[in-house]
PDB file of N, CA and C in Angstrom:
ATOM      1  N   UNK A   1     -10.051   8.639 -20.244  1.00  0.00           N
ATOM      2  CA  UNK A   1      -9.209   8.572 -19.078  1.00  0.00           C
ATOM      3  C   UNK A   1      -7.988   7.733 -19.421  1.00  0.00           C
ATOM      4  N   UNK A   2      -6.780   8.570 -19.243  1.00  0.00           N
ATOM      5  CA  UNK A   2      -5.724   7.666 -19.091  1.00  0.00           C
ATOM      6  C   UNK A   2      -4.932   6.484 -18.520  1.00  0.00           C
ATOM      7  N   UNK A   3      -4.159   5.818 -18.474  1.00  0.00           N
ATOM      8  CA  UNK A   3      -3.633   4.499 -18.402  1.00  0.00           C
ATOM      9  C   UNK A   3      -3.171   5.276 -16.726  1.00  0.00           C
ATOM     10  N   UNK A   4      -2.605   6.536 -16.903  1.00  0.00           N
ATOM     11  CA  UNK A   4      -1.835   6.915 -15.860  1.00  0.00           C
ATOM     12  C   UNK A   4      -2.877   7.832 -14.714  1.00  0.00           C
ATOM     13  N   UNK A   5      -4.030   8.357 -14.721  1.00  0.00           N
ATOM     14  CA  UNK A   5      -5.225   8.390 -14.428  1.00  0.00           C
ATOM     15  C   UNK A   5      -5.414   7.725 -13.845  1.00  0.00           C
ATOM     16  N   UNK A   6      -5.575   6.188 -14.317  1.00  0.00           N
ATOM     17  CA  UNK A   6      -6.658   5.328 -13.689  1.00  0.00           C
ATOM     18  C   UNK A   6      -5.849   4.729 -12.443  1.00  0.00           C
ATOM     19  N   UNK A   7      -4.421   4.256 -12.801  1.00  0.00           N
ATOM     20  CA  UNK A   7      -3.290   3.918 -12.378  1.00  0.00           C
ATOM     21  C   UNK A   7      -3.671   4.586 -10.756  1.00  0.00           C
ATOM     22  N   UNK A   8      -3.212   6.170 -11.156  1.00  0.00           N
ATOM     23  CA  UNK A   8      -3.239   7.029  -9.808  1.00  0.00           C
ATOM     24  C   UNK A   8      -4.941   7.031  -9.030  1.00  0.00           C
ATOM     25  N   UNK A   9      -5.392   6.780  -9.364  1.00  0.00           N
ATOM     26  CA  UNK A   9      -6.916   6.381  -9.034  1.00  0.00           C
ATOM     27  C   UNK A   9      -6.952   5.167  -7.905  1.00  0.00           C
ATOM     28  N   UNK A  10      -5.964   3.744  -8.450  1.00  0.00           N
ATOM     29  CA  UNK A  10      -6.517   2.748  -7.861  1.00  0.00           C
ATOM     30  C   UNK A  10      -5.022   3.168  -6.989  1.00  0.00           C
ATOM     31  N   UNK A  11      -4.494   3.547  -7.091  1.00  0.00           N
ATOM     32  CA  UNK A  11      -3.005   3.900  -5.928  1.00  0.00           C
ATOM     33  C   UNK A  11      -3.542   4.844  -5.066  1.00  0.00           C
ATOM     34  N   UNK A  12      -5.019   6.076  -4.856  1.00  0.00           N
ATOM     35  CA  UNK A  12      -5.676   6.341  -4.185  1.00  0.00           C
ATOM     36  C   UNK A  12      -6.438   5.634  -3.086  1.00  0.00           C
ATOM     37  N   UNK A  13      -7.367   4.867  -3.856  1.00  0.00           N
ATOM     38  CA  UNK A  13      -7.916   3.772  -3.351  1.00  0.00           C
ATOM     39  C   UNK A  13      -6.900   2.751  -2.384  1.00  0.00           C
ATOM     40  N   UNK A  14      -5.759   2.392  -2.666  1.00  0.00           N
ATOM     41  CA  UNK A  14      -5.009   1.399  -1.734  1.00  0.00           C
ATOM     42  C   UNK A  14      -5.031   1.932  -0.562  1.00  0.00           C
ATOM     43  N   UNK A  15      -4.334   3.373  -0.859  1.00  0.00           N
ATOM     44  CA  UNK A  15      -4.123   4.343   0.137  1.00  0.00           C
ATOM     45  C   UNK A  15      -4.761   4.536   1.295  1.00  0.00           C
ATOM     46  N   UNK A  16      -6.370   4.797   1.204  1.00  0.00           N
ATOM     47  CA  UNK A  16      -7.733   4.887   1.998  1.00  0.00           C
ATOM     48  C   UNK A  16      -7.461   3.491   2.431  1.00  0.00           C
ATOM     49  N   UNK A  17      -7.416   2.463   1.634  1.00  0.00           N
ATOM     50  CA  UNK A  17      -8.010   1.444   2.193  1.00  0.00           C
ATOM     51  C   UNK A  17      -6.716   0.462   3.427  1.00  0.00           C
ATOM     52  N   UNK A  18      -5.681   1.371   3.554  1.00  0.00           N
ATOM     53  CA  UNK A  18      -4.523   1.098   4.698  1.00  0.00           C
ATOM     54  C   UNK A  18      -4.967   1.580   6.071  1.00  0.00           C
ATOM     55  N   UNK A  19      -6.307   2.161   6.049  1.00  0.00           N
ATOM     56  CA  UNK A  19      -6.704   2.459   7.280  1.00  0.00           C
ATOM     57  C   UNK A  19      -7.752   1.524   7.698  1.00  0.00           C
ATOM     58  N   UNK A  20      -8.113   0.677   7.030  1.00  0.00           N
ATOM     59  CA  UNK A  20      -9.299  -0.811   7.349  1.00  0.00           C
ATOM     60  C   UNK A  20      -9.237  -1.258   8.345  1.00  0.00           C
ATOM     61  N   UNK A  21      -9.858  -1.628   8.914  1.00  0.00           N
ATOM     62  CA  UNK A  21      -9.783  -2.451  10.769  1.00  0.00           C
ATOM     63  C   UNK A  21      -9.667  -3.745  10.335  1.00  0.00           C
ATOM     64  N   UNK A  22      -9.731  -4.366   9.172  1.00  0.00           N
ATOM     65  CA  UNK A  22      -9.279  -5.771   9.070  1.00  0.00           C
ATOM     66  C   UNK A  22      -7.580  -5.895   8.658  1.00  0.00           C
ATOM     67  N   UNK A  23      -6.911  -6.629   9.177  1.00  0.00           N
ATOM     68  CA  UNK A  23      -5.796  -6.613   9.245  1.00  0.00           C
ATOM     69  C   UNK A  23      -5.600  -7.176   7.567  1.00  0.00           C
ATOM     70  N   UNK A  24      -5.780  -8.356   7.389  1.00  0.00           N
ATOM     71  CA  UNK A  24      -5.752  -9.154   6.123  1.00  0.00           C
ATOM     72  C   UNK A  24      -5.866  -7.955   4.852  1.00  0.00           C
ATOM     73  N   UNK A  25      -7.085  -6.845   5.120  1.00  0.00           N
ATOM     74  CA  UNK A  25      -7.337  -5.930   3.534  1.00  0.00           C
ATOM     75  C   UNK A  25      -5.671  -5.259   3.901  1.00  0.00           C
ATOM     76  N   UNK A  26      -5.439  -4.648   4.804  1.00  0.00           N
ATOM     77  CA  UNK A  26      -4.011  -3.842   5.250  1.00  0.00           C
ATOM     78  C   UNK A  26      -2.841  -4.562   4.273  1.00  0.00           C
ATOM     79  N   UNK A  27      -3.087  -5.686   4.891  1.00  0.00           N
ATOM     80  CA  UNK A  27      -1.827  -7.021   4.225  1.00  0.00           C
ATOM     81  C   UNK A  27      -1.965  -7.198   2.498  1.00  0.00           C
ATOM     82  N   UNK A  28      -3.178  -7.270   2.445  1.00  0.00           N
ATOM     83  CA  UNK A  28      -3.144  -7.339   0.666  1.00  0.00           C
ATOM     84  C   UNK A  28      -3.285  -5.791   0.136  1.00  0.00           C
ATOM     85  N   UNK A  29      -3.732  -5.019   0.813  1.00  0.00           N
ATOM     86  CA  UNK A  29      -2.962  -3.588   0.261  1.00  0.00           C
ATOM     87  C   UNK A  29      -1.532  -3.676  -0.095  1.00  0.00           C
ATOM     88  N   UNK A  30      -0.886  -4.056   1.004  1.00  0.00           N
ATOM     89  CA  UNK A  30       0.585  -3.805   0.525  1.00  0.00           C
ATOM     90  C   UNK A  30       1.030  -4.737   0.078  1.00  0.00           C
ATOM     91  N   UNK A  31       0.470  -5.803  -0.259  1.00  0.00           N
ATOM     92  CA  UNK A  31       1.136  -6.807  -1.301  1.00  0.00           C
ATOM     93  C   UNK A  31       0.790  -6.240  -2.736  1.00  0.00           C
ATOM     94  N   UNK A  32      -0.466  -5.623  -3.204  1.00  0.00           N
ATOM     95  CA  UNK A  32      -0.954  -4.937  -4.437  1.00  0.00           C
ATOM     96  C   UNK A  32       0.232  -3.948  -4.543  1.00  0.00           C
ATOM     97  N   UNK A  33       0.475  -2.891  -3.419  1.00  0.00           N
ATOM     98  CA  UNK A  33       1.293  -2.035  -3.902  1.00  0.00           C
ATOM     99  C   UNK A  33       3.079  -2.531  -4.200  1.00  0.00           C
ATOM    100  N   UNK A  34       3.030  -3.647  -4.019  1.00  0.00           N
ATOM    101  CA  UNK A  34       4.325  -4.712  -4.761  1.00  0.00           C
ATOM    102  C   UNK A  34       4.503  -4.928  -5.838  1.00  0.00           C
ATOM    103  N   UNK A  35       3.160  -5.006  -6.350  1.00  0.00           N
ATOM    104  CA  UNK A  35       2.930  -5.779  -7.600  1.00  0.00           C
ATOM    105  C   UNK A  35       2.810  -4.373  -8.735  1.00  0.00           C
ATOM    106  N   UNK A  36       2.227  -3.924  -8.060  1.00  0.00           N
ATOM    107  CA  UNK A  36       2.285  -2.427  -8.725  1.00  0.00           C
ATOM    108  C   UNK A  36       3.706  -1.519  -9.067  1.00  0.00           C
ATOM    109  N   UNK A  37       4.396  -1.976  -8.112  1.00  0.00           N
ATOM    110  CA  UNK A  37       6.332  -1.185  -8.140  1.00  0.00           C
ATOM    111  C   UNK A  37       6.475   0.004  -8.722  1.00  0.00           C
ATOM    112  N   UNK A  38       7.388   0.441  -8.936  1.00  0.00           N
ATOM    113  CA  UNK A  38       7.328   2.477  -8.876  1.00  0.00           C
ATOM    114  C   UNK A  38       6.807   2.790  -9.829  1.00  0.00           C
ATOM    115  N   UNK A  39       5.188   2.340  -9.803  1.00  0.00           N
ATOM    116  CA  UNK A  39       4.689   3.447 -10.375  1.00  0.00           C
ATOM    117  C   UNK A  39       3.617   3.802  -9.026  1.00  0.00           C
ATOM    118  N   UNK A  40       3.924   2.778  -7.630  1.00  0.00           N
ATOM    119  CA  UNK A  40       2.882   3.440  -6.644  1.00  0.00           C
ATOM    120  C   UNK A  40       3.990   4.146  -6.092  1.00  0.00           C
ATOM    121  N   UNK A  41       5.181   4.581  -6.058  1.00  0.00           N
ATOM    122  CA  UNK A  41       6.134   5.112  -4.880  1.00  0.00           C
ATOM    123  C   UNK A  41       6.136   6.630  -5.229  1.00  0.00           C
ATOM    124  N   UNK A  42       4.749   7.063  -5.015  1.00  0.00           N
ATOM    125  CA  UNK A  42       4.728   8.069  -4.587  1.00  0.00           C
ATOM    126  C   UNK A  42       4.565   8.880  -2.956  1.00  0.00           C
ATOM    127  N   UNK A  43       4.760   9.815  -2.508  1.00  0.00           N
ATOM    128  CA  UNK A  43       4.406  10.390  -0.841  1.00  0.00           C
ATOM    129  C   UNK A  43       4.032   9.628  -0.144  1.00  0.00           C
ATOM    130  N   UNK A  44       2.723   9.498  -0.454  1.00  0.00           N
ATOM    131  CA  UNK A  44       1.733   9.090   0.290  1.00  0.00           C
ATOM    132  C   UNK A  44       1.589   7.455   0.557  1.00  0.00           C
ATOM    133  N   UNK A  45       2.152   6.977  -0.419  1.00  0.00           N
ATOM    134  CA  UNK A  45       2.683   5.660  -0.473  1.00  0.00           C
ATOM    135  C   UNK A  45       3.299   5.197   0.603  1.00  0.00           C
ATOM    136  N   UNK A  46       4.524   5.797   0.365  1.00  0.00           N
ATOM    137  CA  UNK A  46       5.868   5.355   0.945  1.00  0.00           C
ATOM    138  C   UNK A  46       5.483   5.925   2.594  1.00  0.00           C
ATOM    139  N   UNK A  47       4.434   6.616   3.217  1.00  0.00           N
ATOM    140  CA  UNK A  47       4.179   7.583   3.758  1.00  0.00           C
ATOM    141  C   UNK A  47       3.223   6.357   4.739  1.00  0.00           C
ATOM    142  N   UNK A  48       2.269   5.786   3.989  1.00  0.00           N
ATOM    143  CA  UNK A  48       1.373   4.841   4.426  1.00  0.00           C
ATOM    144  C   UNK A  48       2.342   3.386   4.368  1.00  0.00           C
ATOM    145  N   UNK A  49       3.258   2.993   3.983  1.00  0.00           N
ATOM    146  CA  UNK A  49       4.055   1.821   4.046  1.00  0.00           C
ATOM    147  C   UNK A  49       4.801   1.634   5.372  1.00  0.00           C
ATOM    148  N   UNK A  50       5.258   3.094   5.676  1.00  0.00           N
ATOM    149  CA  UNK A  50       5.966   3.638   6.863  1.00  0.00           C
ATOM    150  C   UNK A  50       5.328   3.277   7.870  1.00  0.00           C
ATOM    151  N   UNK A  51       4.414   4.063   7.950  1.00  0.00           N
ATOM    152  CA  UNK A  51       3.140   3.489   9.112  1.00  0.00           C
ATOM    153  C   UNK A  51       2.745   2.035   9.109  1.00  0.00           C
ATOM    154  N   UNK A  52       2.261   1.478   7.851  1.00  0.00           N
ATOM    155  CA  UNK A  52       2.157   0.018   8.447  1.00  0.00           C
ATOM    156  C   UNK A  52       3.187  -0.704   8.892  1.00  0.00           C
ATOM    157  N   UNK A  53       4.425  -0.558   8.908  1.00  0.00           N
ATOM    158  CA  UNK A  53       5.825  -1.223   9.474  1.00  0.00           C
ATOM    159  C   UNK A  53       5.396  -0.811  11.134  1.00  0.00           C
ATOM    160  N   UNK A  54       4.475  -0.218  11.634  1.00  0.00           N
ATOM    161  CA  UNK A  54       4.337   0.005  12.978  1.00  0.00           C
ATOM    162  C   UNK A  54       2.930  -0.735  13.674  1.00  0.00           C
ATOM    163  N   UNK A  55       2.639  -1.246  12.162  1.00  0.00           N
ATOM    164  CA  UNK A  55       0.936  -2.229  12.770  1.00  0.00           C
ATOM    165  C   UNK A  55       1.256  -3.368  13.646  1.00  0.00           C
ATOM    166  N   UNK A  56      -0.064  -3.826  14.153  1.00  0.00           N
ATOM    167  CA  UNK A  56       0.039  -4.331  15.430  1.00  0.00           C
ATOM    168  C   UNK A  56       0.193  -5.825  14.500  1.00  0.00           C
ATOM    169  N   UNK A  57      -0.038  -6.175  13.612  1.00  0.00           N
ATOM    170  CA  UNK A  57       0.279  -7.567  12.674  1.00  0.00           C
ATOM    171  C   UNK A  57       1.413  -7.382  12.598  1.00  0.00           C
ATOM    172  N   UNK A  58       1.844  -8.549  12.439  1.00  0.00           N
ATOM    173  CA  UNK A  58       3.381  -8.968  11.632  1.00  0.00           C
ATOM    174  C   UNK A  58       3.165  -9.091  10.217  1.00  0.00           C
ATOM    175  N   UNK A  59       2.193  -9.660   9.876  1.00  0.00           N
ATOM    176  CA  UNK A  59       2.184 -10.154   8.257  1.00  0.00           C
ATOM    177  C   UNK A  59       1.807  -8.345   7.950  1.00  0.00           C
ATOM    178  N   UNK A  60       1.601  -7.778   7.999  1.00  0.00           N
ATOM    179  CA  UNK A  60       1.228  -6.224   7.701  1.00  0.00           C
ATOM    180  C   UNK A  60       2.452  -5.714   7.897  1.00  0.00           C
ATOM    181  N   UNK A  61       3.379  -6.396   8.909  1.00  0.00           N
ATOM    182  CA  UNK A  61       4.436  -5.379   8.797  1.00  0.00           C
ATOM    183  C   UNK A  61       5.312  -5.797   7.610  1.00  0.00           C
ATOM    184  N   UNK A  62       5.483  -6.910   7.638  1.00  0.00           N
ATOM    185  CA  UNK A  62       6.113  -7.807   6.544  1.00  0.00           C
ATOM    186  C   UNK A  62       6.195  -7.590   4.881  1.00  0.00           C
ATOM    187  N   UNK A  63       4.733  -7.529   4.861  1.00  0.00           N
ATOM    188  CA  UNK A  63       4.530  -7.122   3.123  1.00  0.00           C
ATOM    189  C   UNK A  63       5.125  -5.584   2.953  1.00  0.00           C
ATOM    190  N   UNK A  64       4.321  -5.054   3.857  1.00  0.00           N
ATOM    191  CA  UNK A  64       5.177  -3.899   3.879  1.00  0.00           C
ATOM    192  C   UNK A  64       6.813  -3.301   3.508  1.00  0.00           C
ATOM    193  N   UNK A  65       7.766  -4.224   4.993  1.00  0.00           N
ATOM    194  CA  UNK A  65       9.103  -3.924   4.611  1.00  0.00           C
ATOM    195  C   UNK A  65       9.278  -4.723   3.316  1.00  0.00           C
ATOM    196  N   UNK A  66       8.612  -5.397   2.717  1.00  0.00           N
ATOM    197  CA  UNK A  66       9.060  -5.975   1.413  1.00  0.00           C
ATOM    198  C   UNK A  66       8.996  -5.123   0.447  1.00  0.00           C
ATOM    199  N   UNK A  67       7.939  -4.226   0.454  1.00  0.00           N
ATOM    200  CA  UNK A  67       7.070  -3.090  -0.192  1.00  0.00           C
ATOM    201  C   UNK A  67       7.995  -1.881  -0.504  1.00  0.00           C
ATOM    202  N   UNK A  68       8.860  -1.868   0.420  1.00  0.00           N
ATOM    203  CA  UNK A  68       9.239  -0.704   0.759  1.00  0.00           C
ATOM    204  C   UNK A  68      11.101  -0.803   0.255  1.00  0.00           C
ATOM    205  N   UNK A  69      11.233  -2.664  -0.146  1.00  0.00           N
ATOM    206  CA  UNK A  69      11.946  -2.723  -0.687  1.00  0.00           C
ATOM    207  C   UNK A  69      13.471  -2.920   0.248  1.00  0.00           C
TER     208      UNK A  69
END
């Protein structure tokens, strides 16, 4: 399995895990997908970043518009 495989694997995983009922996993989702930088800015990404800029947290919205750049 490739570097770029595994990559798109755990950028799956963030993805799913932006729908969590704990606010905090939401918030360190999108701080991971920061740290990660365009190699997560794909659709679904930018797609799920969008949406959390509309969560009922601030710190979720926050990492986010940072996220999103």
């Amino acid at each position: 399995m490739g570097e770029k495989t595994k990559t798109n694997e755990v950028i799956a995983a963030l993805v799913n895990a932006m729908r969590a009922e704990d606010y905090d996993v939401r918030s360190g989702v999108c701080e991971a997908l920061v740290r990660i930088g365009e190699k997560a800015a794909t659709n679904k990404v930018i797609a799920a970043l969008v949406n959390a800029m509309r969560d009922g947290y601030w710190s979720v919205r926050a990492v986010a518009l940072e996220a999103l750049g």
